[in-house]
C-alpha atoms as a PDB file:
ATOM      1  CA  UNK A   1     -54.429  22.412-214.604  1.00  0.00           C
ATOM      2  CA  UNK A   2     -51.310  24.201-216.476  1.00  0.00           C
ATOM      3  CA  UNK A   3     -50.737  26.177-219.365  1.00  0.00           C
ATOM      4  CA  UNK A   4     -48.223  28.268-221.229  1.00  0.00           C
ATOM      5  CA  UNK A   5     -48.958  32.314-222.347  1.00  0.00           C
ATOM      6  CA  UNK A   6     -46.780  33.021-225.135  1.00  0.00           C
ATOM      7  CA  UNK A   7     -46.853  37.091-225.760  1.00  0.00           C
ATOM      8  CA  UNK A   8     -45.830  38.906-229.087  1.00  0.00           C
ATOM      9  CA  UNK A   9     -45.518  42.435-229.217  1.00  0.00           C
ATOM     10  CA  UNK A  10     -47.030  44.541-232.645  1.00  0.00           C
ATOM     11  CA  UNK A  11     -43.776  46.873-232.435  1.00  0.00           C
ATOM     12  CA  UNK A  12     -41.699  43.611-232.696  1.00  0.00           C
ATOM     13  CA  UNK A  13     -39.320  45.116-230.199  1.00  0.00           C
ATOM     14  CA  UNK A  14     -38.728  42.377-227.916  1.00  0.00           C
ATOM     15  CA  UNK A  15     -35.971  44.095-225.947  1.00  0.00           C
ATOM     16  CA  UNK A  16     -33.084  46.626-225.715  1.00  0.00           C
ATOM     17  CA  UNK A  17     -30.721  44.493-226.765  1.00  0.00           C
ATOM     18  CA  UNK A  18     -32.050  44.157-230.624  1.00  0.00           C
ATOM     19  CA  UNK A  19     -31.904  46.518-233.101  1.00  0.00           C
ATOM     20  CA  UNK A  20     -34.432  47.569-235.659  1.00  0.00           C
ATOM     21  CA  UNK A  21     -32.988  48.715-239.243  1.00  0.00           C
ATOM     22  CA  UNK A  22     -29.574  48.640-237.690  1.00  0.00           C
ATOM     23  CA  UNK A  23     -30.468  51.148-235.026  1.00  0.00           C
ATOM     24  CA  UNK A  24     -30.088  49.809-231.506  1.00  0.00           C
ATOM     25  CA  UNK A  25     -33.090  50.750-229.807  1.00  0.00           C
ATOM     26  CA  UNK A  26     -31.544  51.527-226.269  1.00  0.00           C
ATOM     27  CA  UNK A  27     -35.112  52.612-224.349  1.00  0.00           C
ATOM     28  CA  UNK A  28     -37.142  49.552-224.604  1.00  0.00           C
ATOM     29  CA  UNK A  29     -36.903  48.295-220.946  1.00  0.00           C
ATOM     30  CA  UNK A  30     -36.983  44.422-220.986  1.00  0.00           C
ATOM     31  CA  UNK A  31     -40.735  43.042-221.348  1.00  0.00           C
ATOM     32  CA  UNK A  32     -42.810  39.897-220.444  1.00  0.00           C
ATOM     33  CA  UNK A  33     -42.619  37.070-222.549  1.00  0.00           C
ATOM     34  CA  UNK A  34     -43.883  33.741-221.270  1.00  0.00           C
ATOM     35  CA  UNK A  35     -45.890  32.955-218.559  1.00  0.00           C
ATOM     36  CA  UNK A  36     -45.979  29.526-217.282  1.00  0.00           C
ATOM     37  CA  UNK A  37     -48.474  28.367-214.655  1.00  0.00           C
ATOM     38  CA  UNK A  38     -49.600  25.294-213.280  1.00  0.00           C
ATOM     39  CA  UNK A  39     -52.443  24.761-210.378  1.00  0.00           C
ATOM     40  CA  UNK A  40     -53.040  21.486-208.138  1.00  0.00           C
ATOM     41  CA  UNK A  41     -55.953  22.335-205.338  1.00  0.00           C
ATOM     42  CA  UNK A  42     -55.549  25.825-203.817  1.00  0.00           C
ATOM     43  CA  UNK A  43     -51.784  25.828-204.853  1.00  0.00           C
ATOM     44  CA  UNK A  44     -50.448  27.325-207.851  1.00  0.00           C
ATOM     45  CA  UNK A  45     -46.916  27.999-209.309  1.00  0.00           C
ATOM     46  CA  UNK A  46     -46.258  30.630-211.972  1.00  0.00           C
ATOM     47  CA  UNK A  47     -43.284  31.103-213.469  1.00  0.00           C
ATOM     48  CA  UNK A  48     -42.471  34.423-215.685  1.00  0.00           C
ATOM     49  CA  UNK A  49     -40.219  34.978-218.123  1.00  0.00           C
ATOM     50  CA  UNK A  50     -39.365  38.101-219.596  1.00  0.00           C
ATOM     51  CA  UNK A  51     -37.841  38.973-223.200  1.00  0.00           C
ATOM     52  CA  UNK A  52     -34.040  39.277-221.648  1.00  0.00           C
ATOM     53  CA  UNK A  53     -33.985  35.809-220.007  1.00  0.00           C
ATOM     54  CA  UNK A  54     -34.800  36.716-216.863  1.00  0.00           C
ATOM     55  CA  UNK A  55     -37.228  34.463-215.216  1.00  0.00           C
ATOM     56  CA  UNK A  56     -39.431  34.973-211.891  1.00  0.00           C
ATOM     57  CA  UNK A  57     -40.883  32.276-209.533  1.00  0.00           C
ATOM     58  CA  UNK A  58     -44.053  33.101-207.693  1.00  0.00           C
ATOM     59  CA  UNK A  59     -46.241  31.096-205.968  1.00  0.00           C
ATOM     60  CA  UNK A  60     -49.822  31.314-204.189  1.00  0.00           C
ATOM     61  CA  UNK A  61     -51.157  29.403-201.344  1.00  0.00           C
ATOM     62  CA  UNK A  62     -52.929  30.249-198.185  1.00  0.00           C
ATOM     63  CA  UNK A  63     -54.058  33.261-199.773  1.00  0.00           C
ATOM     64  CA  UNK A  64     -50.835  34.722-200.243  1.00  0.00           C
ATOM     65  CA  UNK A  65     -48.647  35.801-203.318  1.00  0.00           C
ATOM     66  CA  UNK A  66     -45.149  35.315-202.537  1.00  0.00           C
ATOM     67  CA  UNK A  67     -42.250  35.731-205.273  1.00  0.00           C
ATOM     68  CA  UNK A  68     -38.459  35.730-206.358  1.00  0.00           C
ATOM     69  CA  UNK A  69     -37.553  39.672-205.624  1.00  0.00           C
ATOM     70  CA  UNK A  70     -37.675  41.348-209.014  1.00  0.00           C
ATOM     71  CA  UNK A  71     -34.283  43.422-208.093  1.00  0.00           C
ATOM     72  CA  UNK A  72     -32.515  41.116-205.412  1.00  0.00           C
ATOM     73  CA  UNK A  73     -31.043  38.003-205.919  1.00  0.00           C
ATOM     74  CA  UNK A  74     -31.617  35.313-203.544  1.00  0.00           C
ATOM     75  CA  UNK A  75     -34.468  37.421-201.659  1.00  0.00           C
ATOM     76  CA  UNK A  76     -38.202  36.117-201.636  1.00  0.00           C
ATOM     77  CA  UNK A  77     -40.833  39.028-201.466  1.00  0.00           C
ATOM     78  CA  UNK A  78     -44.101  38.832-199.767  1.00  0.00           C
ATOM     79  CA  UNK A  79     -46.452  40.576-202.267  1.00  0.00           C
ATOM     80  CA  UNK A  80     -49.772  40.193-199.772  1.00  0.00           C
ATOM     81  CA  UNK A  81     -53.039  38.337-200.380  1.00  0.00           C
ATOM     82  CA  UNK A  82     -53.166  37.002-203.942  1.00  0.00           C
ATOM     83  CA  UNK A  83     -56.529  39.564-204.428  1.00  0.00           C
ATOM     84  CA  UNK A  84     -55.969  40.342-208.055  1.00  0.00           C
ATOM     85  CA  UNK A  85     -55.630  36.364-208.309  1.00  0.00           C
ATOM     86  CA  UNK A  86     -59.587  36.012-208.055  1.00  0.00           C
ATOM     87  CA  UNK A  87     -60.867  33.681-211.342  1.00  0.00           C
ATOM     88  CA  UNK A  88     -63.179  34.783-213.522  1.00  0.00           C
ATOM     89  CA  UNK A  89     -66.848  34.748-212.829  1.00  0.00           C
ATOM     90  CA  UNK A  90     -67.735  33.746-216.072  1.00  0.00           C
ATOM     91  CA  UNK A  91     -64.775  31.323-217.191  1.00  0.00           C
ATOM     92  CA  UNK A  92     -63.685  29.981-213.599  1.00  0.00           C
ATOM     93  CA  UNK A  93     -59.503  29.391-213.038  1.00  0.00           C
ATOM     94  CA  UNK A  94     -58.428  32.129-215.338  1.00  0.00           C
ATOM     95  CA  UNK A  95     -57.894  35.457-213.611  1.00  0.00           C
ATOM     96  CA  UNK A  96     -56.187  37.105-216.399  1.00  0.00           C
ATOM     97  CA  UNK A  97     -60.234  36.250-218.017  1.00  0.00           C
ATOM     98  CA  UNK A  98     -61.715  38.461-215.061  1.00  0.00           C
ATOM     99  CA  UNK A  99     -62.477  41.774-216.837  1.00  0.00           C
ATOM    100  CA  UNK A 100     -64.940  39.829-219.563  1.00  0.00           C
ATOM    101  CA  UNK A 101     -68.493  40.911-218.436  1.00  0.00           C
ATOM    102  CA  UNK A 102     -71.791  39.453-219.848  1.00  0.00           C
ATOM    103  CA  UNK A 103     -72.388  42.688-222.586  1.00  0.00           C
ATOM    104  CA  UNK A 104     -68.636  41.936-224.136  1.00  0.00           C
ATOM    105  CA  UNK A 105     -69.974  38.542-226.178  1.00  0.00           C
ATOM    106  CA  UNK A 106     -69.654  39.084-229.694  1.00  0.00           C
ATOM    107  CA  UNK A 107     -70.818  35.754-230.676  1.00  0.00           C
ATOM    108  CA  UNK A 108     -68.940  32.988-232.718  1.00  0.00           C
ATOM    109  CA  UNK A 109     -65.894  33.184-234.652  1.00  0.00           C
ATOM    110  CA  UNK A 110     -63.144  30.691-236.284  1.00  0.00           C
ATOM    111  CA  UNK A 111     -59.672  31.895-234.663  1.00  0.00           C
ATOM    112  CA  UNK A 112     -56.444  30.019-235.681  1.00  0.00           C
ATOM    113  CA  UNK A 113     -58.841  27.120-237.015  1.00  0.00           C
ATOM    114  CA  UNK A 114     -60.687  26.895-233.740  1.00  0.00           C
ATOM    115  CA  UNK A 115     -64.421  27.535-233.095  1.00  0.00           C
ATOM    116  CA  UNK A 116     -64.630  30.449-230.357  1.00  0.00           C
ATOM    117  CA  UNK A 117     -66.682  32.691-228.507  1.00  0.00           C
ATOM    118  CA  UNK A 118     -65.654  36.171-228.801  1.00  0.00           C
ATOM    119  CA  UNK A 119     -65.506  38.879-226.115  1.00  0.00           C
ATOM    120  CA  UNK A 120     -64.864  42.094-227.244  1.00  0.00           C
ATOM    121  CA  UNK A 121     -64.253  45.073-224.353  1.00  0.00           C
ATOM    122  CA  UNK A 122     -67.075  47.786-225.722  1.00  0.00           C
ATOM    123  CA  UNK A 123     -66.270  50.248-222.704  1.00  0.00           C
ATOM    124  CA  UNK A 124     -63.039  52.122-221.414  1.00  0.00           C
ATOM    125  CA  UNK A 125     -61.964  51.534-218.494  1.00  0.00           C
ATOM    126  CA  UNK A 126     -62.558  53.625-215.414  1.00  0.00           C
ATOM    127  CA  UNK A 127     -60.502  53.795-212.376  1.00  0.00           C
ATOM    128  CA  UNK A 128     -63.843  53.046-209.725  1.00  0.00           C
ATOM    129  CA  UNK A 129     -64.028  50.788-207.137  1.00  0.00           C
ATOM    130  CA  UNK A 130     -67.571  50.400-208.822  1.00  0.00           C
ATOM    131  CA  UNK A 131     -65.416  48.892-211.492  1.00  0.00           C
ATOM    132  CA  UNK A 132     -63.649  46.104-210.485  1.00  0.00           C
ATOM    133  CA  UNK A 133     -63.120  44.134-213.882  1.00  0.00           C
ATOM    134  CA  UNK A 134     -60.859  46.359-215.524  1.00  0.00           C
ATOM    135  CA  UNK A 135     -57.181  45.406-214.944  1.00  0.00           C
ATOM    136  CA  UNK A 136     -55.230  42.116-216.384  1.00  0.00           C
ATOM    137  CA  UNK A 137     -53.951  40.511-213.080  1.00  0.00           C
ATOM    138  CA  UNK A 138     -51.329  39.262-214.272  1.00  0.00           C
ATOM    139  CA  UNK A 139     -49.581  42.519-215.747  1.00  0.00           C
ATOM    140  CA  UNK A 140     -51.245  44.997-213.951  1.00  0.00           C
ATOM    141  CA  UNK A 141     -52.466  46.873-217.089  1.00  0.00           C
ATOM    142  CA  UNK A 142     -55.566  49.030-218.186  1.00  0.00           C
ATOM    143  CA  UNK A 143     -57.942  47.128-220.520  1.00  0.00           C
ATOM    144  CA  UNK A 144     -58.629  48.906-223.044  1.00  0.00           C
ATOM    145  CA  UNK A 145     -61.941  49.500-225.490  1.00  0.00           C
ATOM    146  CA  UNK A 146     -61.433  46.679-227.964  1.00  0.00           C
ATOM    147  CA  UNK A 147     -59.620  44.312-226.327  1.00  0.00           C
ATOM    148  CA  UNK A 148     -60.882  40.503-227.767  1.00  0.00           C
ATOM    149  CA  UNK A 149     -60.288  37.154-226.027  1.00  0.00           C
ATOM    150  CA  UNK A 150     -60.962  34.011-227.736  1.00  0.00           C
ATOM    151  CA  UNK A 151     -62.620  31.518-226.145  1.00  0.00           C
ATOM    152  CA  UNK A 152     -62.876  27.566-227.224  1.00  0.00           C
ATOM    153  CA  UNK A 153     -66.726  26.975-227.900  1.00  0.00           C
ATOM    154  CA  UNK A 154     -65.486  22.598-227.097  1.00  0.00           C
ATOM    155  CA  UNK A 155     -63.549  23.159-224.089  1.00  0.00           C
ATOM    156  CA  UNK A 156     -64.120  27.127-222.398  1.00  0.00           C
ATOM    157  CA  UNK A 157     -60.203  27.410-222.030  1.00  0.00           C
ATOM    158  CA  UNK A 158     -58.792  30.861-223.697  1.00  0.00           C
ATOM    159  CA  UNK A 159     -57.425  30.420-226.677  1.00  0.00           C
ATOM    160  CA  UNK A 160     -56.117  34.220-227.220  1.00  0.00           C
ATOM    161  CA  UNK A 161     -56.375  37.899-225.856  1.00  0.00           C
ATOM    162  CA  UNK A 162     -55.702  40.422-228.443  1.00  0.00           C
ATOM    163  CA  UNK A 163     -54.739  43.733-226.494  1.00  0.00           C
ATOM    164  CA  UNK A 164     -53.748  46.907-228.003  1.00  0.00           C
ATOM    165  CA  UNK A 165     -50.483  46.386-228.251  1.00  0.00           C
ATOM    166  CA  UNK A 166     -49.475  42.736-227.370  1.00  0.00           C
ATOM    167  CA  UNK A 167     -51.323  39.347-228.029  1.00  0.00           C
ATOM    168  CA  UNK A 168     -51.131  36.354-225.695  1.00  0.00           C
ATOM    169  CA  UNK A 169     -51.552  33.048-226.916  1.00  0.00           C
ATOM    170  CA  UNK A 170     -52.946  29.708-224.678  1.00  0.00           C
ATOM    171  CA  UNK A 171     -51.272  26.377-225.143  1.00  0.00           C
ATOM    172  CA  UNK A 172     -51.887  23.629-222.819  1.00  0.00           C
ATOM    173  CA  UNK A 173     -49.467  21.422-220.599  1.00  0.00           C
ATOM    174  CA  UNK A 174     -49.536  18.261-218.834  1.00  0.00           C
ATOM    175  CA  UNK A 175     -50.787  19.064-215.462  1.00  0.00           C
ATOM    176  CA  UNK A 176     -48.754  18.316-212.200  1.00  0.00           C
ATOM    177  CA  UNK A 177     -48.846  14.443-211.474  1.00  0.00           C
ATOM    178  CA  UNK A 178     -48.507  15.450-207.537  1.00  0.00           C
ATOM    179  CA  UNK A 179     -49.913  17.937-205.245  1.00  0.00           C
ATOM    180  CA  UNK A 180     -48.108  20.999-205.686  1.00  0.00           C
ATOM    181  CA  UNK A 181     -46.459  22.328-202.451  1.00  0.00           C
ATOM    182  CA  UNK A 182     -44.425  25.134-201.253  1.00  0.00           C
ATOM    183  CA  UNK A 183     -40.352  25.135-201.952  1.00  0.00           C
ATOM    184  CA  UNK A 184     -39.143  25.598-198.272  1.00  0.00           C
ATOM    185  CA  UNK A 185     -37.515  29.237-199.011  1.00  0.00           C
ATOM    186  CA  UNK A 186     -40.896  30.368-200.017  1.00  0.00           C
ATOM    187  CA  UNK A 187     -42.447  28.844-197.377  1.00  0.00           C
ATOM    188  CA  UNK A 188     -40.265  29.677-194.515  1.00  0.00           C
ATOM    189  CA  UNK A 189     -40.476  33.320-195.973  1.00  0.00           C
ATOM    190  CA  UNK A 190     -44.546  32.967-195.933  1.00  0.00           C
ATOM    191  CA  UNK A 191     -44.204  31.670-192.296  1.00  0.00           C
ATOM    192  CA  UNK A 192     -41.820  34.875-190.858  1.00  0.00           C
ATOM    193  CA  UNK A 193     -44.245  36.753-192.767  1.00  0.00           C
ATOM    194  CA  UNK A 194     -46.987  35.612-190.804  1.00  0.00           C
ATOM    195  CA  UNK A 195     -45.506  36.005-187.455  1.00  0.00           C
ATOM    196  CA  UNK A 196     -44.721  39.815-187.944  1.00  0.00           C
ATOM    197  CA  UNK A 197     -48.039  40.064-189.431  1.00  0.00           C
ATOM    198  CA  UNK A 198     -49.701  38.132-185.872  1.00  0.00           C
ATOM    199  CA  UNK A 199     -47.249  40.141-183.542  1.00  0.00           C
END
């Protein structure tokens, strides 16, 4: 399986870099823009790009999330067992689908000219360990009341999720034509890793 997450921002502030009515806007740190992921077996690849060029290579295997270091160059980071990684109960393979519960169905609706199911968040979150469905995994953020994802009623992939402030939109890739496996600097950093982590 792959597919691409493109994500627009309502502000239309993409970074610090552009300016808005000729005024530079010098405080908007750099932001996420593209996700990219792609999934043979128990072995996934996800690639991040953010709105400044910058791109991030993670990967997940064995259980384990390990990544390009966010602020060193060259250095692979170990960020522990992929746990926010778990797929949705409902729609199976899409974590960032994991906070959609039963109650947020809204029934059917036509979105960008496709037939969908829509889920529509009806409760705030709360920080619980009673309430496990209420962060994105893949940015870490609250889910808010009102949040909507559109699902396709033909195939069950996400078509969109309309947050607050952002929207991210599905588009579908060839999937890998081999078995997806481990670049060696990832892998030799999983395998030090694990020998620390065994004594």
């Amino acid at each position: 399986s792959a597919w691409i997450i493109e994500i627009k921002y309502k502000d239309g502030i993409s970074n610090s870099a552009k300016s808005i009515d000729g005024a530079t806007i010098s405080n908007v740190k750099r932001r996420l823009a593209q996700i990219e992921f792609k999934k043979t077996g128990d072995v996934a690849r996800e690639v991040r790009t953010w709105t400044d060029g910058t791109k991030i290579e993670s990967w997940f295997s064995q259980g384990f999330h390990v990544r390009e270091s966010l602020f060193y160059e060259g250095q692979i980071d170990i960020v522990g067992r992929a746990k926010e990684g778990k797929p949705s109960m409902i729609f199976p393979g899409y974590s960032e689908l994991k906070w959609i519960t039963e109650e947020d169905f809204s029934g059917e609706e036509t979105y960008q000219g496709k037939k969908c199911y829509k889920y529509k968040k009806k409760s705030a979150p709360q920080e619980s360990k009673k309430s496990p469905l209420t962060k994105s995994p893949l940015q870490g953020m609250m889910i808010s009341e009102g949040t909507v994802a559109y699902i396709d009623t033909k195939t069950r992939k996400p078509v969109a999720i309309l947050f607050q402030d952002q929207s991210w939109t599905f588009s579908y890739i060839k999937a890998p034509s081999q078995t997806l496996s481990l670049p060696d600097v990832f892998l030799q950093a999983l395998r030090k890793y694990a020998r620390g982590f065994n004594g």
